[in-house]
PDB file of N, CA and C in Angstrom:
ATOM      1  N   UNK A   1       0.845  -1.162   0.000  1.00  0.00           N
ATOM      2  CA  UNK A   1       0.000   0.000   0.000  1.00  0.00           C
ATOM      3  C   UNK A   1       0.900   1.238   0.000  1.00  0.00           C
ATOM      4  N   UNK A   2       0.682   2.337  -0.915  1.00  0.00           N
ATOM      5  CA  UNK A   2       1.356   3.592  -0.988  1.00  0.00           C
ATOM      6  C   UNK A   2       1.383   4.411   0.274  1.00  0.00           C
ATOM      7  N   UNK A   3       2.364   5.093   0.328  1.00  0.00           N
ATOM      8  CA  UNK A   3       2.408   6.060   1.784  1.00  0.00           C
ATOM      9  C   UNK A   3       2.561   7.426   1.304  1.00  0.00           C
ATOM     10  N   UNK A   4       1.815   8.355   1.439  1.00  0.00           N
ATOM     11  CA  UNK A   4       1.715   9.621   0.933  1.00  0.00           C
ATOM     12  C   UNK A   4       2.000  10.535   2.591  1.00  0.00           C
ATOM     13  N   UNK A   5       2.985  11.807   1.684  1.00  0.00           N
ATOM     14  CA  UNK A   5       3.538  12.371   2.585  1.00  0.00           C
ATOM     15  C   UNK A   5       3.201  13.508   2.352  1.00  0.00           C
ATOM     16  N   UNK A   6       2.857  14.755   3.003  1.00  0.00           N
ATOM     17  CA  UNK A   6       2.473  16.154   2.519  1.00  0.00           C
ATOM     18  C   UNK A   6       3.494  16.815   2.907  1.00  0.00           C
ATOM     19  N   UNK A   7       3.704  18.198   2.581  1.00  0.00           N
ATOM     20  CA  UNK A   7       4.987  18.772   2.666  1.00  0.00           C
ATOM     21  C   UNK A   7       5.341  18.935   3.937  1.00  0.00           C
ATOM     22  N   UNK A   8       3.862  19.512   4.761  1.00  0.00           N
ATOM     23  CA  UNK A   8       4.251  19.195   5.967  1.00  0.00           C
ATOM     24  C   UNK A   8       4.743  18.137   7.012  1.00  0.00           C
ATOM     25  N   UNK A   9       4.393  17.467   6.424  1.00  0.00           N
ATOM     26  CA  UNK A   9       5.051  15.961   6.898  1.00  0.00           C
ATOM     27  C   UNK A   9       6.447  14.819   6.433  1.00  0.00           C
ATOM     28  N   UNK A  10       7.071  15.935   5.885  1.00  0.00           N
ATOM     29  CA  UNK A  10       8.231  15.073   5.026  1.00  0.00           C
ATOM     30  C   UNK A  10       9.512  15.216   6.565  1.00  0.00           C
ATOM     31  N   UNK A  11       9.374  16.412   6.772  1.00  0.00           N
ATOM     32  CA  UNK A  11      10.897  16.813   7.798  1.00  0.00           C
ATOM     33  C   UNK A  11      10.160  15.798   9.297  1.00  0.00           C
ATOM     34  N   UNK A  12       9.031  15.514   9.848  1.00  0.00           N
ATOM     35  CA  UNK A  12       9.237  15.035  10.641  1.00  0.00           C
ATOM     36  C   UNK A  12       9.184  13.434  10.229  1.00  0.00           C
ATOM     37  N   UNK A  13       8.818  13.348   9.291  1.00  0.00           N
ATOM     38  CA  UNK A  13       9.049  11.576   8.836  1.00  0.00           C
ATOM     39  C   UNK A  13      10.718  11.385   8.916  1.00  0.00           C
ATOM     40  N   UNK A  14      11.342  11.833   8.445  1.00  0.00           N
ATOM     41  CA  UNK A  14      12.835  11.618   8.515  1.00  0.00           C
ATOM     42  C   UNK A  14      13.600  12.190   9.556  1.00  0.00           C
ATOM     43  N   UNK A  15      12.785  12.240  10.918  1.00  0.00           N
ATOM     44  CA  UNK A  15      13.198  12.789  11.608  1.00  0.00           C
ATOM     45  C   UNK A  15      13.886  11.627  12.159  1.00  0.00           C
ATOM     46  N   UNK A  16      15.470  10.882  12.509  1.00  0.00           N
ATOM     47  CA  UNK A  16      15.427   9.336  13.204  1.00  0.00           C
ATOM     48  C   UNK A  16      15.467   9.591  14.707  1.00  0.00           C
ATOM     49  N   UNK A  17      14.855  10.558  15.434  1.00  0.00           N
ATOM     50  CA  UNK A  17      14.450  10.700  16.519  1.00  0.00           C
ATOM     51  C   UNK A  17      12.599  10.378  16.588  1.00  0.00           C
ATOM     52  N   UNK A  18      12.038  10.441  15.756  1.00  0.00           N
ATOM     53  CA  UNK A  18      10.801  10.067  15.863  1.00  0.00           C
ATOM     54  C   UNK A  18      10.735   8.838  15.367  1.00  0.00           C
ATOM     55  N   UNK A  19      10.194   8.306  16.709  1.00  0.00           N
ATOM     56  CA  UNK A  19       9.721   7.174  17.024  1.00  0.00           C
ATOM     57  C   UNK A  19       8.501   6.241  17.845  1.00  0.00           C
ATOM     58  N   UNK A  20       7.625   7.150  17.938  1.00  0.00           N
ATOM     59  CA  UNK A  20       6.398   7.449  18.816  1.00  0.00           C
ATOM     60  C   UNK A  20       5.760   7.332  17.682  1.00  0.00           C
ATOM     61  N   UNK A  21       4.818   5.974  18.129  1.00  0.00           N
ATOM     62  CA  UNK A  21       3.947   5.814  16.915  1.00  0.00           C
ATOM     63  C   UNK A  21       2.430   6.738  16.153  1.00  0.00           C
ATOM     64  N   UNK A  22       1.930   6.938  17.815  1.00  0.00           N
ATOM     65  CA  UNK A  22       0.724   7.820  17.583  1.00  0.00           C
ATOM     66  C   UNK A  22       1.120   9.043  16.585  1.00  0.00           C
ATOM     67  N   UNK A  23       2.680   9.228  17.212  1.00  0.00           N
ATOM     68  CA  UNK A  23       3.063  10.525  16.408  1.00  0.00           C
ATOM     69  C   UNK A  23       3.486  10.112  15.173  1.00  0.00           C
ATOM     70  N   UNK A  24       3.783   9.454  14.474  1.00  0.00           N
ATOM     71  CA  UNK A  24       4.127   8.928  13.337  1.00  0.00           C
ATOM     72  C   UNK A  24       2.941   8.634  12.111  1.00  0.00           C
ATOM     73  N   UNK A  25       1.530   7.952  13.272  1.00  0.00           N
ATOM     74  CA  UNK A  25       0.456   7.572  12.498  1.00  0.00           C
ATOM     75  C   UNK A  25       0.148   9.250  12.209  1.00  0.00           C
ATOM     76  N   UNK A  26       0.291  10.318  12.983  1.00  0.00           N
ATOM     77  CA  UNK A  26      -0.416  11.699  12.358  1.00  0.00           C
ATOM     78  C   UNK A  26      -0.038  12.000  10.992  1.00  0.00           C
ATOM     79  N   UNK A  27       1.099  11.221  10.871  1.00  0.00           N
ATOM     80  CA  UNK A  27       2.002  12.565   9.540  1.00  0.00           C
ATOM     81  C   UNK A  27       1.736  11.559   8.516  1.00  0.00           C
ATOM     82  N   UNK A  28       0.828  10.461   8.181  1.00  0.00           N
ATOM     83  CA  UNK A  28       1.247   9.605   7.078  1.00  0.00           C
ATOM     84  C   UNK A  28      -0.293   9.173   6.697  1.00  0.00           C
ATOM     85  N   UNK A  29      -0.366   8.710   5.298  1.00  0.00           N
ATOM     86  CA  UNK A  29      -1.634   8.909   4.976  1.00  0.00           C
ATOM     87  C   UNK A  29      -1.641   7.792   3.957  1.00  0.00           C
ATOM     88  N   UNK A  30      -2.581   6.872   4.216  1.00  0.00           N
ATOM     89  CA  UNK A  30      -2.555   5.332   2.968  1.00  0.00           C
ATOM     90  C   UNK A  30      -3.121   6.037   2.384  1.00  0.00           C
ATOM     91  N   UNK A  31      -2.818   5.418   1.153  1.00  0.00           N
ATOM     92  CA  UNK A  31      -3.634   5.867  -0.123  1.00  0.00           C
ATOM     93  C   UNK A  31      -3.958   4.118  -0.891  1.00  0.00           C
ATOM     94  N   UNK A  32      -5.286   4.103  -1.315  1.00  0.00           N
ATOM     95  CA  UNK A  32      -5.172   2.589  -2.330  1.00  0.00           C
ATOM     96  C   UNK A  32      -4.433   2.884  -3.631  1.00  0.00           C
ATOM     97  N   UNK A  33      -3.648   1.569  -3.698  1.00  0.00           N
ATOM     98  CA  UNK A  33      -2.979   1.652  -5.115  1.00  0.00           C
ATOM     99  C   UNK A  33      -3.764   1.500  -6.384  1.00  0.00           C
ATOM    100  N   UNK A  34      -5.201   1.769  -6.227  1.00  0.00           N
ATOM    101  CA  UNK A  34      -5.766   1.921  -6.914  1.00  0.00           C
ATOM    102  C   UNK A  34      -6.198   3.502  -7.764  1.00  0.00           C
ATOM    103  N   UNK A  35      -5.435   3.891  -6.843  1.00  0.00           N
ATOM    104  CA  UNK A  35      -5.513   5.760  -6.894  1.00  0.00           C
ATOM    105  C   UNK A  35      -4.135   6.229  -7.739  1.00  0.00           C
ATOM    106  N   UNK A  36      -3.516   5.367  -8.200  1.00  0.00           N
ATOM    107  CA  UNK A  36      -1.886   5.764  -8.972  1.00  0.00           C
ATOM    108  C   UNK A  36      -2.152   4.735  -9.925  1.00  0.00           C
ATOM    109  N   UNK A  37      -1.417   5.438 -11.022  1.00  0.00           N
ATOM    110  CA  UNK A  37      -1.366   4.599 -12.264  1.00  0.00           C
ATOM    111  C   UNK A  37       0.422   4.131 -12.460  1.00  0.00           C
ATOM    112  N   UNK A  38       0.576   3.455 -12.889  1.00  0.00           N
ATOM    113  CA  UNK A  38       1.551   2.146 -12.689  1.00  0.00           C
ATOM    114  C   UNK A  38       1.768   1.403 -13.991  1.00  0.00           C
ATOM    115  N   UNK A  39       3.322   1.274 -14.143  1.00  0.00           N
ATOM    116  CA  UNK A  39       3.819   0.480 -14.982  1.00  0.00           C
ATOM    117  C   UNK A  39       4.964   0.058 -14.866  1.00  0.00           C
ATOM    118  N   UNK A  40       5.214  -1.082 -15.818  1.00  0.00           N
ATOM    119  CA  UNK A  40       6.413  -2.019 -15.495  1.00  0.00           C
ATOM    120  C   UNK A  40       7.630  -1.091 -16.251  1.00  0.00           C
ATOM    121  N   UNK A  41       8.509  -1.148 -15.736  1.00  0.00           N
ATOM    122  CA  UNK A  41       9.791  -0.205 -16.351  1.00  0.00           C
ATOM    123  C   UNK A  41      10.826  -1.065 -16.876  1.00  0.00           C
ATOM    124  N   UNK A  42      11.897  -0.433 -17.378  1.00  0.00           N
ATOM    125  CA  UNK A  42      13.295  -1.223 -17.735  1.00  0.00           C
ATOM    126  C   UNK A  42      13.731  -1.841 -16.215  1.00  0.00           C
ATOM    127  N   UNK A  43      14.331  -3.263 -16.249  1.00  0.00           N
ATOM    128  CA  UNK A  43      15.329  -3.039 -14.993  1.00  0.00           C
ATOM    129  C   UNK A  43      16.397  -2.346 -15.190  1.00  0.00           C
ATOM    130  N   UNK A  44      16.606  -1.938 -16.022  1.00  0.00           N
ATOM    131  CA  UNK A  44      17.746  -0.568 -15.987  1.00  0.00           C
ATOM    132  C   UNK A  44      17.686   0.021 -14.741  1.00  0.00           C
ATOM    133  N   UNK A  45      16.802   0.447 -13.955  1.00  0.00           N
ATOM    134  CA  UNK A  45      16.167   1.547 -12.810  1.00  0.00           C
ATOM    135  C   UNK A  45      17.500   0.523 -11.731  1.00  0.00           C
ATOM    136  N   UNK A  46      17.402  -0.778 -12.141  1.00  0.00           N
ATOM    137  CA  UNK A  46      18.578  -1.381 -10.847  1.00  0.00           C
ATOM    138  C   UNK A  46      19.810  -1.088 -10.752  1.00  0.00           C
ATOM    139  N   UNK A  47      20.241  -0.376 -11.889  1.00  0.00           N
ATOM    140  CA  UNK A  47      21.409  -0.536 -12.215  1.00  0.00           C
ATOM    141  C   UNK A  47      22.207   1.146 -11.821  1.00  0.00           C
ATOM    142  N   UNK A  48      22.152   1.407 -10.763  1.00  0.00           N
ATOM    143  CA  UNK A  48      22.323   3.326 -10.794  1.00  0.00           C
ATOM    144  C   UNK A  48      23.555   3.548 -11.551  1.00  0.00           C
ATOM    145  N   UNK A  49      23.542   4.361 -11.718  1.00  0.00           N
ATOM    146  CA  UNK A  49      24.422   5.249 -13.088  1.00  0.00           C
ATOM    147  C   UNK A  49      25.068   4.721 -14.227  1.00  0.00           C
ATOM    148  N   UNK A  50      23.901   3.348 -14.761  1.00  0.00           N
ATOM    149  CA  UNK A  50      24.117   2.789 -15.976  1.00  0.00           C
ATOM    150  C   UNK A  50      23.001   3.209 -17.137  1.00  0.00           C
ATOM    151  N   UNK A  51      23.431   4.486 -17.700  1.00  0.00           N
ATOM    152  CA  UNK A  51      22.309   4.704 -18.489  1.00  0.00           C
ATOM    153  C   UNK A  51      21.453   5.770 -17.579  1.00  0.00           C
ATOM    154  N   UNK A  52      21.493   6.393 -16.892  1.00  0.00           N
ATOM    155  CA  UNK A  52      20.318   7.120 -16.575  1.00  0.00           C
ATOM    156  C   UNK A  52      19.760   8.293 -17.331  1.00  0.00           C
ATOM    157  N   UNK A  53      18.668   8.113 -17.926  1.00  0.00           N
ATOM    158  CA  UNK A  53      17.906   9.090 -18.839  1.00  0.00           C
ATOM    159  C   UNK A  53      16.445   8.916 -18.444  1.00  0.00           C
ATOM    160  N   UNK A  54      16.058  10.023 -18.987  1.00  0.00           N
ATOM    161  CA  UNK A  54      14.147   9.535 -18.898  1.00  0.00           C
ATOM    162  C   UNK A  54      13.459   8.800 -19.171  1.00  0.00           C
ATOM    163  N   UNK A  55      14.195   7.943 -20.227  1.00  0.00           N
ATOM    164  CA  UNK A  55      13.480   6.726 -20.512  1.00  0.00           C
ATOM    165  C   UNK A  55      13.368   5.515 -20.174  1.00  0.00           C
ATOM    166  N   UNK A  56      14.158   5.685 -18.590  1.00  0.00           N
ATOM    167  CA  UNK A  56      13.951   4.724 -17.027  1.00  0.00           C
ATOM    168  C   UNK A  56      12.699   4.701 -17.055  1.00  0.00           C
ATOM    169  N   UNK A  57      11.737   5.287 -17.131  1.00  0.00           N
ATOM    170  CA  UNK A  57      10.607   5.533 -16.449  1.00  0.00           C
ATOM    171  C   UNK A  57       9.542   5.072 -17.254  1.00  0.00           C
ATOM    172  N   UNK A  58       9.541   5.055 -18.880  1.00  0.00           N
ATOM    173  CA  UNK A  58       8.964   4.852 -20.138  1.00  0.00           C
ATOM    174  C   UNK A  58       8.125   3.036 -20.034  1.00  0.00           C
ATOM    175  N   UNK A  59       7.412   3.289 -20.153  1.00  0.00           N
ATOM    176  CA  UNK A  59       6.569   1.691 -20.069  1.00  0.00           C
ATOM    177  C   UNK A  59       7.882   0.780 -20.601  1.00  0.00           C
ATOM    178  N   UNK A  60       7.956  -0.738 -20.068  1.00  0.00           N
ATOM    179  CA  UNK A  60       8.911  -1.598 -20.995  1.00  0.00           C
ATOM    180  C   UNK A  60       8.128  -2.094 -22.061  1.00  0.00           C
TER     181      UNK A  60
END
């Protein structure tokens, strides 16, 4: 399941002092993966700085 972060909530997600869950469940928000559209890519994407261009991202 996707984890959506709002701007306000990016600096205390990476905070590695937060660790308090109640406080953790505030800043984070499921979303169904039915709400994002999705496709299979090159495995190129495994390979970091072999090839990186935009067309990582391009349907395979």
């Amino acid at each position: 399941m996707p984890l959506i972060l709002t701007n306000e909530s990016i600096e205390p997600w990476l905070d590695p002092a937060l660790t308090d869950r109640d406080t953790i469940r505030r800043f984070v928000r499921h979303v169904p993966a039915e709400a994002f559209t999705h496709w299979a890519v090159s495995t190129r994407v495994n390979k970091p700085g072999e090839g990186d261009d935009e067309g990582l991202a391009n349907p395979a």
